[in-house]
C-alpha atoms as a PDB file:
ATOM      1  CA  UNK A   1    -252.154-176.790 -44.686  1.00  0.00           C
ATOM      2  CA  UNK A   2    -248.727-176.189 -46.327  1.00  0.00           C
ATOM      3  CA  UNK A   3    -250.359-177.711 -49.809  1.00  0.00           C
ATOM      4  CA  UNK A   4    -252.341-174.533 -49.602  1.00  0.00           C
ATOM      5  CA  UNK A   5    -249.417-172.476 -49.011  1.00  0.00           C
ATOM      6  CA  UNK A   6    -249.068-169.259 -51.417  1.00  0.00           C
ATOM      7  CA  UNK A   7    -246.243-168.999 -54.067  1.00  0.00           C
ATOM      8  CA  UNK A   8    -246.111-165.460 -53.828  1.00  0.00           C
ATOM      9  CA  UNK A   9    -243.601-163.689 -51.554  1.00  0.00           C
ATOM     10  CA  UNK A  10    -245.331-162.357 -48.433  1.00  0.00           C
ATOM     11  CA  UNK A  11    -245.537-158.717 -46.997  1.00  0.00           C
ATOM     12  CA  UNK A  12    -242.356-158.896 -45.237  1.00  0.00           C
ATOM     13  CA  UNK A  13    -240.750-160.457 -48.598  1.00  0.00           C
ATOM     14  CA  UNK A  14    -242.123-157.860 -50.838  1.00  0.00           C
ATOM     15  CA  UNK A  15    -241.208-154.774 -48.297  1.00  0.00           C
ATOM     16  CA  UNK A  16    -237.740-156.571 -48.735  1.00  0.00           C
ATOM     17  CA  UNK A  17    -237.362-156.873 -52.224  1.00  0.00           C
ATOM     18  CA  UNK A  18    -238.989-152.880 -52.929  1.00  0.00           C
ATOM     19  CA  UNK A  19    -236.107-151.702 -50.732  1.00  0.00           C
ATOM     20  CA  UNK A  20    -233.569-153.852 -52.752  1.00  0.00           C
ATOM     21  CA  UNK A  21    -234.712-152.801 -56.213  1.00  0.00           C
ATOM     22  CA  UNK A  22    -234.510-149.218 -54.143  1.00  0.00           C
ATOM     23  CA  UNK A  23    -230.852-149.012 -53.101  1.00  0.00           C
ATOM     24  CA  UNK A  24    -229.985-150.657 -56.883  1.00  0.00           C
ATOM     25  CA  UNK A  25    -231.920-148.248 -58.622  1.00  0.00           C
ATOM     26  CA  UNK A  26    -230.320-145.365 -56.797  1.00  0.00           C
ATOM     27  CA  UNK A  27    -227.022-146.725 -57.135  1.00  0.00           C
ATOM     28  CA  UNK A  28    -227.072-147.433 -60.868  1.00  0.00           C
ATOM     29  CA  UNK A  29    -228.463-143.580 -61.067  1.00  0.00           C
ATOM     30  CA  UNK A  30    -225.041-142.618 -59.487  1.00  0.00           C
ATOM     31  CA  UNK A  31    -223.109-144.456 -61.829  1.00  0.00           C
ATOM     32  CA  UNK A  32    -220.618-142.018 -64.249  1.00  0.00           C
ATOM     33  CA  UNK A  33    -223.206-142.239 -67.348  1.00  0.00           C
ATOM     34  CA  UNK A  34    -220.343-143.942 -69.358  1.00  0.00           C
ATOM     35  CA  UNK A  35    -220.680-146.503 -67.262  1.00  0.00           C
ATOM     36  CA  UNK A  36    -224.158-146.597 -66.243  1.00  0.00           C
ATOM     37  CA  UNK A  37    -224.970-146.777 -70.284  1.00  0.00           C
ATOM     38  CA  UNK A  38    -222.972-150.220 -70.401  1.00  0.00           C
ATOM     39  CA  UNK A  39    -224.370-151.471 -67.432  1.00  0.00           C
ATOM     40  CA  UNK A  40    -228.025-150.880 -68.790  1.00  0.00           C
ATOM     41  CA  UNK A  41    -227.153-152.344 -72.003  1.00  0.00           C
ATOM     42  CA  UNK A  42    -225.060-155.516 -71.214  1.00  0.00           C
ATOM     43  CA  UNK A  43    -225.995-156.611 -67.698  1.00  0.00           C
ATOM     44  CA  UNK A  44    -229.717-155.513 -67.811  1.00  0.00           C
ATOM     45  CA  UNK A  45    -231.100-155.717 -71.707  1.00  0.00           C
ATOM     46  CA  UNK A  46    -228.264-158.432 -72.160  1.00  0.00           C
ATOM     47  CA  UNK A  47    -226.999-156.759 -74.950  1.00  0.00           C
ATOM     48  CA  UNK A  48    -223.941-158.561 -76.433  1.00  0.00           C
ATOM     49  CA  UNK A  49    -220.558-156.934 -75.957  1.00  0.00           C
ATOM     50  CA  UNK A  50    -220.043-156.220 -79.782  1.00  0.00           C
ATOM     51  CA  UNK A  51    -223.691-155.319 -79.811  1.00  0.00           C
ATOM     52  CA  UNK A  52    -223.111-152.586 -77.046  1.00  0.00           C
ATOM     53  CA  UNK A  53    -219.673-151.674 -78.766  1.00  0.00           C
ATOM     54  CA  UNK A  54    -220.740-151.415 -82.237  1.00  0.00           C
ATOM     55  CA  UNK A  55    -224.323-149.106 -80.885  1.00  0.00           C
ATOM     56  CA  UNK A  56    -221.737-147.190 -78.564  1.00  0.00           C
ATOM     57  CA  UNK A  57    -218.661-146.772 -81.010  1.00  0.00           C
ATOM     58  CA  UNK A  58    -216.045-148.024 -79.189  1.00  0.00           C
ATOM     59  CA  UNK A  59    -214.053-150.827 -78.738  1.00  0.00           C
ATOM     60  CA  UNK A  60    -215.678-154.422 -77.201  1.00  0.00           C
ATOM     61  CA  UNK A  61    -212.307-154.140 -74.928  1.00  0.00           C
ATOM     62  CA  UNK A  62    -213.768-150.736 -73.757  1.00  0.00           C
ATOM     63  CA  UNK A  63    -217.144-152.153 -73.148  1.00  0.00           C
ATOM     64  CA  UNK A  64    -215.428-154.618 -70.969  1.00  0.00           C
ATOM     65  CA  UNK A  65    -213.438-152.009 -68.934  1.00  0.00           C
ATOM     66  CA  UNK A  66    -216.177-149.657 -68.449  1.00  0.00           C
ATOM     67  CA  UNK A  67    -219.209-152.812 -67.438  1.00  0.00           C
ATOM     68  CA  UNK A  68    -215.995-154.336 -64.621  1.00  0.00           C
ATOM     69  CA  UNK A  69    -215.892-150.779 -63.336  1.00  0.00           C
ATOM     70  CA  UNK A  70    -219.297-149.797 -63.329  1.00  0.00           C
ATOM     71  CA  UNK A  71    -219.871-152.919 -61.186  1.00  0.00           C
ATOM     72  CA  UNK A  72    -216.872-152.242 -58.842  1.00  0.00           C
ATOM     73  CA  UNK A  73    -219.143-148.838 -58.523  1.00  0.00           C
ATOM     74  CA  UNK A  74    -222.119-150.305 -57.772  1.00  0.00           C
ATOM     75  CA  UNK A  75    -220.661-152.801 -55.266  1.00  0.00           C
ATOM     76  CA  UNK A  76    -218.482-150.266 -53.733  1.00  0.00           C
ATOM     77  CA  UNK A  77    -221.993-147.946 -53.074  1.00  0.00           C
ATOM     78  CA  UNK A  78    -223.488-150.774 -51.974  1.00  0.00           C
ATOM     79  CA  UNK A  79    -221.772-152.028 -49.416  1.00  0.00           C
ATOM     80  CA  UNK A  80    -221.052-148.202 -48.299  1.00  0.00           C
ATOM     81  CA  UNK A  81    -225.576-147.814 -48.188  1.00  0.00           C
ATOM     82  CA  UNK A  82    -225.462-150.964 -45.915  1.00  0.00           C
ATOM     83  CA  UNK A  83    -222.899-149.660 -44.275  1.00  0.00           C
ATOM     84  CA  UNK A  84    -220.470-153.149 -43.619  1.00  0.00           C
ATOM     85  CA  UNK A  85    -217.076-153.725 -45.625  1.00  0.00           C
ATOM     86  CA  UNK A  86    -216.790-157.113 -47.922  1.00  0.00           C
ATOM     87  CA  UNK A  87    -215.674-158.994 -45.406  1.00  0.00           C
ATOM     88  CA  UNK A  88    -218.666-158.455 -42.957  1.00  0.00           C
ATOM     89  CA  UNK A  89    -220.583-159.445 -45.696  1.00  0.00           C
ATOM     90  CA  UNK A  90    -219.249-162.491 -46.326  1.00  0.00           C
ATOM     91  CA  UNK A  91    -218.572-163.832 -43.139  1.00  0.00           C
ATOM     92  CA  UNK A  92    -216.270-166.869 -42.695  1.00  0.00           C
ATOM     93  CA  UNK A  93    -217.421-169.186 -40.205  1.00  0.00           C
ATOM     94  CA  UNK A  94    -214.369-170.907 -39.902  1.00  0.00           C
ATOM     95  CA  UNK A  95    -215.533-173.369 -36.705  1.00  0.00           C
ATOM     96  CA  UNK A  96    -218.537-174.415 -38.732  1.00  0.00           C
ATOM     97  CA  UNK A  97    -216.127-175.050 -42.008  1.00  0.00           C
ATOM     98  CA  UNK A  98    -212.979-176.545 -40.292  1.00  0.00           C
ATOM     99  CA  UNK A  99    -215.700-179.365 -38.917  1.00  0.00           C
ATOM    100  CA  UNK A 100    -216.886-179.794 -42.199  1.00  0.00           C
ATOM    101  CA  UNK A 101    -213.114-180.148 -43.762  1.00  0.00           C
ATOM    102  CA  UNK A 102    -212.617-182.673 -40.978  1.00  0.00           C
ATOM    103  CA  UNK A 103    -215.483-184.220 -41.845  1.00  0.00           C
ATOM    104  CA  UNK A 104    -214.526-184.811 -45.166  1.00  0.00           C
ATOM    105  CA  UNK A 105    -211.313-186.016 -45.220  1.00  0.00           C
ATOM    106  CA  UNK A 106    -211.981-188.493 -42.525  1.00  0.00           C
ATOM    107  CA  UNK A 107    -214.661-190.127 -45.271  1.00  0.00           C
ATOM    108  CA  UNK A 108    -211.938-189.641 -47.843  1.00  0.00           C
ATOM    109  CA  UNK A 109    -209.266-190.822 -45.366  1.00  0.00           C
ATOM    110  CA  UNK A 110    -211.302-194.104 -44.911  1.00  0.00           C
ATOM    111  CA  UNK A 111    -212.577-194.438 -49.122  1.00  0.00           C
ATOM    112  CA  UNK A 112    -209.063-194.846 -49.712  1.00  0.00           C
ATOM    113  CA  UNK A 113    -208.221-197.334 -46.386  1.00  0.00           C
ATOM    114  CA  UNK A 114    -211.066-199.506 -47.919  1.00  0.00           C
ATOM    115  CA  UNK A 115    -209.825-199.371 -51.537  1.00  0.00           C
ATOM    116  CA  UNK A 116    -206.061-199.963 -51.010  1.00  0.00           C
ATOM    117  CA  UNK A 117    -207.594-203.013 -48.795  1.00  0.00           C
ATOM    118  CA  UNK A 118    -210.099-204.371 -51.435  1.00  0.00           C
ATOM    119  CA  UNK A 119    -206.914-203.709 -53.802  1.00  0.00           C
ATOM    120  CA  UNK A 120    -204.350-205.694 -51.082  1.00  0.00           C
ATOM    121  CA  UNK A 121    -206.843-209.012 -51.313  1.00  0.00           C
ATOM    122  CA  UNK A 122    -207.530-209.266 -55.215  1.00  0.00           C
ATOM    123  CA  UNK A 123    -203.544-209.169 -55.451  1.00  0.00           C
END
């Protein structure tokens, strides 16, 4: 049955992704329109930064100020519309990671045991 299975996002999907486009929207309607200008033109039409300078008159530098702050702006309203700071956001789930690490450098640990051996014997 999966072979059958539709590409196209489902209800609960598309419900998602209208509410997404939503809060971005709104948030990049909020935006100082200095900055919402640069964000339109670089980060959405993917307009080169001396494209966007030399159609705005100002400096590329500027463009770059103004498109780092305008996204500081939208991140900052954001995270304040889904109402969690960064960090809640990015959760670190440090059990889960330090077994990983462990993990790791036990495989690395032994790689090198085996090479400094196979090294040892040719010797």
């Amino acid at each position: 049955m999966d072979r059958f299975a539709s590409l196209a996002p489902n209800p609960e999907q598309q419900a998602s992704n209208s509410e997404i486009r939503t809060l971005l929207e709104e948030a990049v309607e909020k935006l100082p329109d200095a900055y919402r200008t640069i964000f339109m033109l670089r980060d959405v039409e993917e307009m080169s930064t001396t494209d966007a300078a030399d159609v705005l008159e100002i400096t590329e530098d500027n463009v770059k100020v103004r498109l780092h702050r305008a996204r500081a702006l939208l991140r900052k309203s954001l995270y304040a519309r889904a109402g969690m700071e960064r960090k809640e956001a990015f959760n670190f789930h440090a059990v889960r990671c330090d077994r990983v690490v462990k993990n790791v450098f036990e495989r690395i640990q032994k790689h090198v045991s085996n090479t400094d051996d196979s090294t040892a014997r040719i010797q």
